[in-house]
C-alpha atoms as a PDB file:
ATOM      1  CA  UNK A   1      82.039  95.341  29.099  1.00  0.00           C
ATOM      2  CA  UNK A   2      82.372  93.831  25.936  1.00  0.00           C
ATOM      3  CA  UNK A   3      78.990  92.775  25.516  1.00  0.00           C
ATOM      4  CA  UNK A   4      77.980  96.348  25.305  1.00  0.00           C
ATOM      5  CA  UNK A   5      76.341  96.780  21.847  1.00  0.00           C
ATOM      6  CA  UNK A   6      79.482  98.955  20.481  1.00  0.00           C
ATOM      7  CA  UNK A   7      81.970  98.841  22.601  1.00  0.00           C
ATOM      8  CA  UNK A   8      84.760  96.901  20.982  1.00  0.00           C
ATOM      9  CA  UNK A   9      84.253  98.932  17.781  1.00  0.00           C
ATOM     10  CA  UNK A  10      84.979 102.486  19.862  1.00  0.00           C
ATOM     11  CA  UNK A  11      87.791 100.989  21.676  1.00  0.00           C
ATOM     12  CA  UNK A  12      89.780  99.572  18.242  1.00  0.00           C
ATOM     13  CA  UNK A  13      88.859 102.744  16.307  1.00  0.00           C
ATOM     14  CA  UNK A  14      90.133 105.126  19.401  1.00  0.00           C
ATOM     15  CA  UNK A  15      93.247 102.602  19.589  1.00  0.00           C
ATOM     16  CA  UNK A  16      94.354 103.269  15.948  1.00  0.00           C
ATOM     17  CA  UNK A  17      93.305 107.205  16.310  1.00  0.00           C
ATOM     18  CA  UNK A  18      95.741 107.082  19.529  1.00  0.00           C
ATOM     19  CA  UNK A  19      98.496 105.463  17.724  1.00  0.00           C
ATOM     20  CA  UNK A  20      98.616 107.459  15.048  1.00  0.00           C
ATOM     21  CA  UNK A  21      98.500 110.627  17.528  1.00  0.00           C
ATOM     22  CA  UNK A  22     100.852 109.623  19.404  1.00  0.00           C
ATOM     23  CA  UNK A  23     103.168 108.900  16.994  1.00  0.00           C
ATOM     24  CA  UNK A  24     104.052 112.135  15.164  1.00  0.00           C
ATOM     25  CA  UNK A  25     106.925 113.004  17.884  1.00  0.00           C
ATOM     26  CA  UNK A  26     108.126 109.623  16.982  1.00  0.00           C
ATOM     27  CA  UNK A  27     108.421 110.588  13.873  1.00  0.00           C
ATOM     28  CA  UNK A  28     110.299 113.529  13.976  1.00  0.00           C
ATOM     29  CA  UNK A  29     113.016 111.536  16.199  1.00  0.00           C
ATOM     30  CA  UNK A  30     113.553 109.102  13.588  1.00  0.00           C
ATOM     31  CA  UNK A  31     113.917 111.504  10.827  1.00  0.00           C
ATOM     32  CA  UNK A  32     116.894 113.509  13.135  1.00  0.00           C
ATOM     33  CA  UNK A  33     118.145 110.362  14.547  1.00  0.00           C
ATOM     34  CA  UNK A  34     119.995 112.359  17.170  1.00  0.00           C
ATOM     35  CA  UNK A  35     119.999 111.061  20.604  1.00  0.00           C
ATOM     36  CA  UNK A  36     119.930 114.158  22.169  1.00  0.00           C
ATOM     37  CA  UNK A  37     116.091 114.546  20.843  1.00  0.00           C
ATOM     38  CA  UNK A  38     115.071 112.053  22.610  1.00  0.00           C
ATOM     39  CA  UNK A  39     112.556 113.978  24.779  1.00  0.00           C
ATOM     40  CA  UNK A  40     110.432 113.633  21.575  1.00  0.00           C
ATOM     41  CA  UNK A  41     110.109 110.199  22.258  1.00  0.00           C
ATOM     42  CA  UNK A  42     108.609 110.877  25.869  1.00  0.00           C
ATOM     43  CA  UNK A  43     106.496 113.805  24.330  1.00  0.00           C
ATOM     44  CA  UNK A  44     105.013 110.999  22.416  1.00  0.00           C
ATOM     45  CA  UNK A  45     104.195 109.115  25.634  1.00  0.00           C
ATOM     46  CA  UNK A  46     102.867 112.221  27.566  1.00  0.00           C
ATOM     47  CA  UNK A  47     100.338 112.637  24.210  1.00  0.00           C
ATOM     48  CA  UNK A  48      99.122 108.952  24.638  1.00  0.00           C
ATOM     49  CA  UNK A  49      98.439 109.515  28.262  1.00  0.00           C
ATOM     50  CA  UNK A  50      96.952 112.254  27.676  1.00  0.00           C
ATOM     51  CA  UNK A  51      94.863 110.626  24.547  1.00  0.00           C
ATOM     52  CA  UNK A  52      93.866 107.331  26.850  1.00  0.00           C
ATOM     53  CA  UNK A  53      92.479 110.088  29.350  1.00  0.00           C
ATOM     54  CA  UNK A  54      90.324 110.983  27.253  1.00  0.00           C
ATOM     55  CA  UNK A  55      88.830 108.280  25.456  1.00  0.00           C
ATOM     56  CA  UNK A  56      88.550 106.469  28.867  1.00  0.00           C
ATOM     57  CA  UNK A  57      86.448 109.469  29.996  1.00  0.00           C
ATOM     58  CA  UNK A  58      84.339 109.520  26.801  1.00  0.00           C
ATOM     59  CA  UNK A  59      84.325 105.520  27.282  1.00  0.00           C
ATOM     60  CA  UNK A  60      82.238 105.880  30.794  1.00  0.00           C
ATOM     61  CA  UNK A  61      80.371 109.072  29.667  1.00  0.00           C
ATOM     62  CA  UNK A  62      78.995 106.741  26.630  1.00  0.00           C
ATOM     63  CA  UNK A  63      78.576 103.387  29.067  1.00  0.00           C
ATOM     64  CA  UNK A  64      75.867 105.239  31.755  1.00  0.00           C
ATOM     65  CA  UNK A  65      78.706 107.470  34.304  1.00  0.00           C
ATOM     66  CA  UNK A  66      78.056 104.891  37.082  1.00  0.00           C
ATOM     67  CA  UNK A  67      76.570 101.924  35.604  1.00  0.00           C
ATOM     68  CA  UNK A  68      79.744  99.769  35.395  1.00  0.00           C
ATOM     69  CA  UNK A  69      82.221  98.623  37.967  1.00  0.00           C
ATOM     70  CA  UNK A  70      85.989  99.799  38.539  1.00  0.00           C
ATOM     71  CA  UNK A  71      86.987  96.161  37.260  1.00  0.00           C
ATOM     72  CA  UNK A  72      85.448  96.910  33.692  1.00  0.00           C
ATOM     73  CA  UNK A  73      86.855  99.994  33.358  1.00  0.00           C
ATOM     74  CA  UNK A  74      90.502  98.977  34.525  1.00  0.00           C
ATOM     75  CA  UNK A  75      90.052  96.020  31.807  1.00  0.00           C
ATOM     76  CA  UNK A  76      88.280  98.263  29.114  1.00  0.00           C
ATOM     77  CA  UNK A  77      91.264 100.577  29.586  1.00  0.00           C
ATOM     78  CA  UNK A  78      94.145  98.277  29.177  1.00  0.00           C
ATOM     79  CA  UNK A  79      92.746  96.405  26.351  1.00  0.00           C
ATOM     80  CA  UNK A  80      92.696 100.230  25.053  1.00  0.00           C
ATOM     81  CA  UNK A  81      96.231 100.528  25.937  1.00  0.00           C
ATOM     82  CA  UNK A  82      97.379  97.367  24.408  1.00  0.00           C
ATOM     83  CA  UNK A  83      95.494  97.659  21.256  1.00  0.00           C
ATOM     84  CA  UNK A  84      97.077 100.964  20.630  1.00  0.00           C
ATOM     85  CA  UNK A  85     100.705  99.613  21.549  1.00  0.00           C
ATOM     86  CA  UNK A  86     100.010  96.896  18.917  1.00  0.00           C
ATOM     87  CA  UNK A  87      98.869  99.810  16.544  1.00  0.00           C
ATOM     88  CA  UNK A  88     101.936 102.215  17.630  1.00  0.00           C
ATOM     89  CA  UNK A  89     104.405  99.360  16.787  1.00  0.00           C
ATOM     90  CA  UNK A  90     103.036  98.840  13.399  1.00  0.00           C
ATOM     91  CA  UNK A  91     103.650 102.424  12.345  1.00  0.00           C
ATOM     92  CA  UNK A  92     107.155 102.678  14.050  1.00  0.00           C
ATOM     93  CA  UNK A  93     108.021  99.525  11.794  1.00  0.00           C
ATOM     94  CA  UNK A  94     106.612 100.866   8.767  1.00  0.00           C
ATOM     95  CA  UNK A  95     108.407 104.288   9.446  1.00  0.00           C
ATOM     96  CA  UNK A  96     111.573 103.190  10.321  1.00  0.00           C
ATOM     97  CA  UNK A  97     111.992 101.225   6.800  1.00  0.00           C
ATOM     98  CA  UNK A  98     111.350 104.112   5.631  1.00  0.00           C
ATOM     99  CA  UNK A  99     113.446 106.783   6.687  1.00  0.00           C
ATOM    100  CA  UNK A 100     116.099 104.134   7.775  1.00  0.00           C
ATOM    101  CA  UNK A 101     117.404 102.814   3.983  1.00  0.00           C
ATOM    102  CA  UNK A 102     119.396  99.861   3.943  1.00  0.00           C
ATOM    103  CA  UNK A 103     118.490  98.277   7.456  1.00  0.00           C
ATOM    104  CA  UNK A 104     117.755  94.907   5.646  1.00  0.00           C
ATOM    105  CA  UNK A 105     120.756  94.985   3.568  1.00  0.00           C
ATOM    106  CA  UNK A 106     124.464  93.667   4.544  1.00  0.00           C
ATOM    107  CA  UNK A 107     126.034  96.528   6.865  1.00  0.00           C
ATOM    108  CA  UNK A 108     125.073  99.419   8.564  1.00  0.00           C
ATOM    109  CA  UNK A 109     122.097 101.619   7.441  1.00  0.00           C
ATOM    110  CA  UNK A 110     122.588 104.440   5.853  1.00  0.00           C
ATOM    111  CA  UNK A 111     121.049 106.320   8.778  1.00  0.00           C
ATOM    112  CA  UNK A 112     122.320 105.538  12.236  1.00  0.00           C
ATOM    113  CA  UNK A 113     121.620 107.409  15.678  1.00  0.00           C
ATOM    114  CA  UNK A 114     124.077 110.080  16.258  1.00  0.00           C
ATOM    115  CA  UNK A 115     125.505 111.510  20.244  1.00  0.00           C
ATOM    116  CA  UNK A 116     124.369 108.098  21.668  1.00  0.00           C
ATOM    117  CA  UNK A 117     125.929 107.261  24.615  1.00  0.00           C
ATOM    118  CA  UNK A 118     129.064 104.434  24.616  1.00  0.00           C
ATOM    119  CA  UNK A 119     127.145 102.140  26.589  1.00  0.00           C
ATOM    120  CA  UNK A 120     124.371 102.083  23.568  1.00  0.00           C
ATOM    121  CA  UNK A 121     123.360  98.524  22.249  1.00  0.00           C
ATOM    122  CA  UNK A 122     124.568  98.583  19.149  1.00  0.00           C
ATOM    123  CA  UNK A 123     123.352  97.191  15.780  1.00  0.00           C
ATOM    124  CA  UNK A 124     122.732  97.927  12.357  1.00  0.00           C
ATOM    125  CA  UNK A 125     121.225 101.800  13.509  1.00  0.00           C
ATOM    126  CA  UNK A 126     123.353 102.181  16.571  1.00  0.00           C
ATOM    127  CA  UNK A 127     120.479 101.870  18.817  1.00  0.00           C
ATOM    128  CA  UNK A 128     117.847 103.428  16.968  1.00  0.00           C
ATOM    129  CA  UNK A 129     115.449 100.711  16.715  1.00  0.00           C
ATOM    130  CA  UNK A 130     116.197  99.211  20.422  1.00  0.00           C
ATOM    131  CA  UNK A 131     115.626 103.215  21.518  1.00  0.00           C
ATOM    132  CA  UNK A 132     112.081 103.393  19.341  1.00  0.00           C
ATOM    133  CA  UNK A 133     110.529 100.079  20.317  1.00  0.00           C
ATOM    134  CA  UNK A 134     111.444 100.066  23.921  1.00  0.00           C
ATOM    135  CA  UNK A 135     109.796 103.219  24.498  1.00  0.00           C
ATOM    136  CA  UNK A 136     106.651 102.280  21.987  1.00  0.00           C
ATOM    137  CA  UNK A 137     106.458  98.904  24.008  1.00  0.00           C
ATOM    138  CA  UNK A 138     107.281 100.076  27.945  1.00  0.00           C
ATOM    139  CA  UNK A 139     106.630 103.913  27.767  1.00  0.00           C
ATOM    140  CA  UNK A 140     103.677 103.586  26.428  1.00  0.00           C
ATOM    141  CA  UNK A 141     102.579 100.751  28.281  1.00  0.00           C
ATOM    142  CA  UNK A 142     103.310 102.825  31.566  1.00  0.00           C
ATOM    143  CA  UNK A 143     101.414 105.299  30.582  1.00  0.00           C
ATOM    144  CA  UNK A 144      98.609 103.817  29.371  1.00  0.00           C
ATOM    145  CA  UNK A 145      98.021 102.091  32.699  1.00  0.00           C
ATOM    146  CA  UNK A 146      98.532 104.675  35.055  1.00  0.00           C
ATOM    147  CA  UNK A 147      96.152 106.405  32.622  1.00  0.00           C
ATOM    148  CA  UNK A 148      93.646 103.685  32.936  1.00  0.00           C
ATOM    149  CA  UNK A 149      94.326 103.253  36.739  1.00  0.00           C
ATOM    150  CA  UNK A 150      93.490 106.800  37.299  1.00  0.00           C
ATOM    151  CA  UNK A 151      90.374 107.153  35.226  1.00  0.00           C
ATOM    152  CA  UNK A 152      88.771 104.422  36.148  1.00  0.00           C
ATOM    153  CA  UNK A 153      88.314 105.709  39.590  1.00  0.00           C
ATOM    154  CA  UNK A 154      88.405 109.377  39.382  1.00  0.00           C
ATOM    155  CA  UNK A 155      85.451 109.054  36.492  1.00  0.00           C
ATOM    156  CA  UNK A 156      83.250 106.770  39.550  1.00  0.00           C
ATOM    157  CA  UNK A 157      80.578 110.072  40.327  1.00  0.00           C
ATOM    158  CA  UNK A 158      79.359 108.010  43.290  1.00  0.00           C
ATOM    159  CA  UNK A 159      82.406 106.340  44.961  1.00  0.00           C
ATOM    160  CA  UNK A 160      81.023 104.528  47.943  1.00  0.00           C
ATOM    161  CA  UNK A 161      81.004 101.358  46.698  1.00  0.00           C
ATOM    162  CA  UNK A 162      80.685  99.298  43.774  1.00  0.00           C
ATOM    163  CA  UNK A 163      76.605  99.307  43.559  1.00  0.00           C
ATOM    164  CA  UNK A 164      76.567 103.342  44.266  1.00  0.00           C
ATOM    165  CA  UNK A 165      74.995 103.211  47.532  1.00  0.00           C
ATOM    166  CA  UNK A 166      76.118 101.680  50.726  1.00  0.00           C
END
């Protein structure tokens, strides 16, 4: 899979154009910091299933339709998917430092979430950044896979076995 002339190339520059998709409902949730938007956060995760869909689709289109096993394609896939994570978290740290001021300082920041529930963890944002990484690590992560799981054999043109012929 990875020996393909190009291939880890199209999967790290799809990871970082998936991240940064994915991540403008993200940041409109940490500029309200209101609980009660939270669905932006899982409109986020619906776009990067949606986005690892596609690439994976444009991934076997580009590799020969049915010249590579179900294995390589499940492992192309989640490297994909964690790649992008990595890429994801990077941008919800750098954003959060910036619309949260004063989360390094002594205190509370000046920003906190607002109509969290009492059984919130609490810290510095009042759940904020446990709310924005959890879903950027296991959200996305969920749907990633089931992304990859799905693709890699729906996109198999010839599905009786491995070779493409019985």
């Amino acid at each position: 899979m990875l020996k393909q002339p190009g291939a880890l190339p199209f999967l790290v520059r799809n990871a970082v154009l998936i991240a940064i998709i994915s991540s403008f409902p993200m940041i409109y949730f940490i500029r309200q910091a209101d609980f009660s938007q939270i669905w932006l956060l899982y409109l986020g995760d619906v776009v990067f299933l949606g986005s690892i869909f596609f690439v994976m689709m444009r991934y076997n289109r580009r590799i020969g339709n049915n010249n590579t096993p179900v294995s390589l394609m499940l492992i192309a896939g989640h490297i994909l998917t964690i790649l992008s994570i990595s890429v994801f978290c990077l941008i919800a740290f750098i954003l959060i430092t910036v619309y949260v001021p004063g989360l390094f300082s002594s205190g509370h920041a000046e920003k906190e979430l607002v109509n969290a529930p009492a059984n919130m963890v609490e810290d510095k944002t009042n759940g904020l950044l446990f709310i924005v990484f959890m879903n950027a690590a296991f959200g996305n992560f969920s749907a990633g896979s089931f992304a990859t799981i799905i693709t890699a054999y729906i996109s198999k043109r010839n599905q009786k076995s491995e070779q493409g012929s019985m």
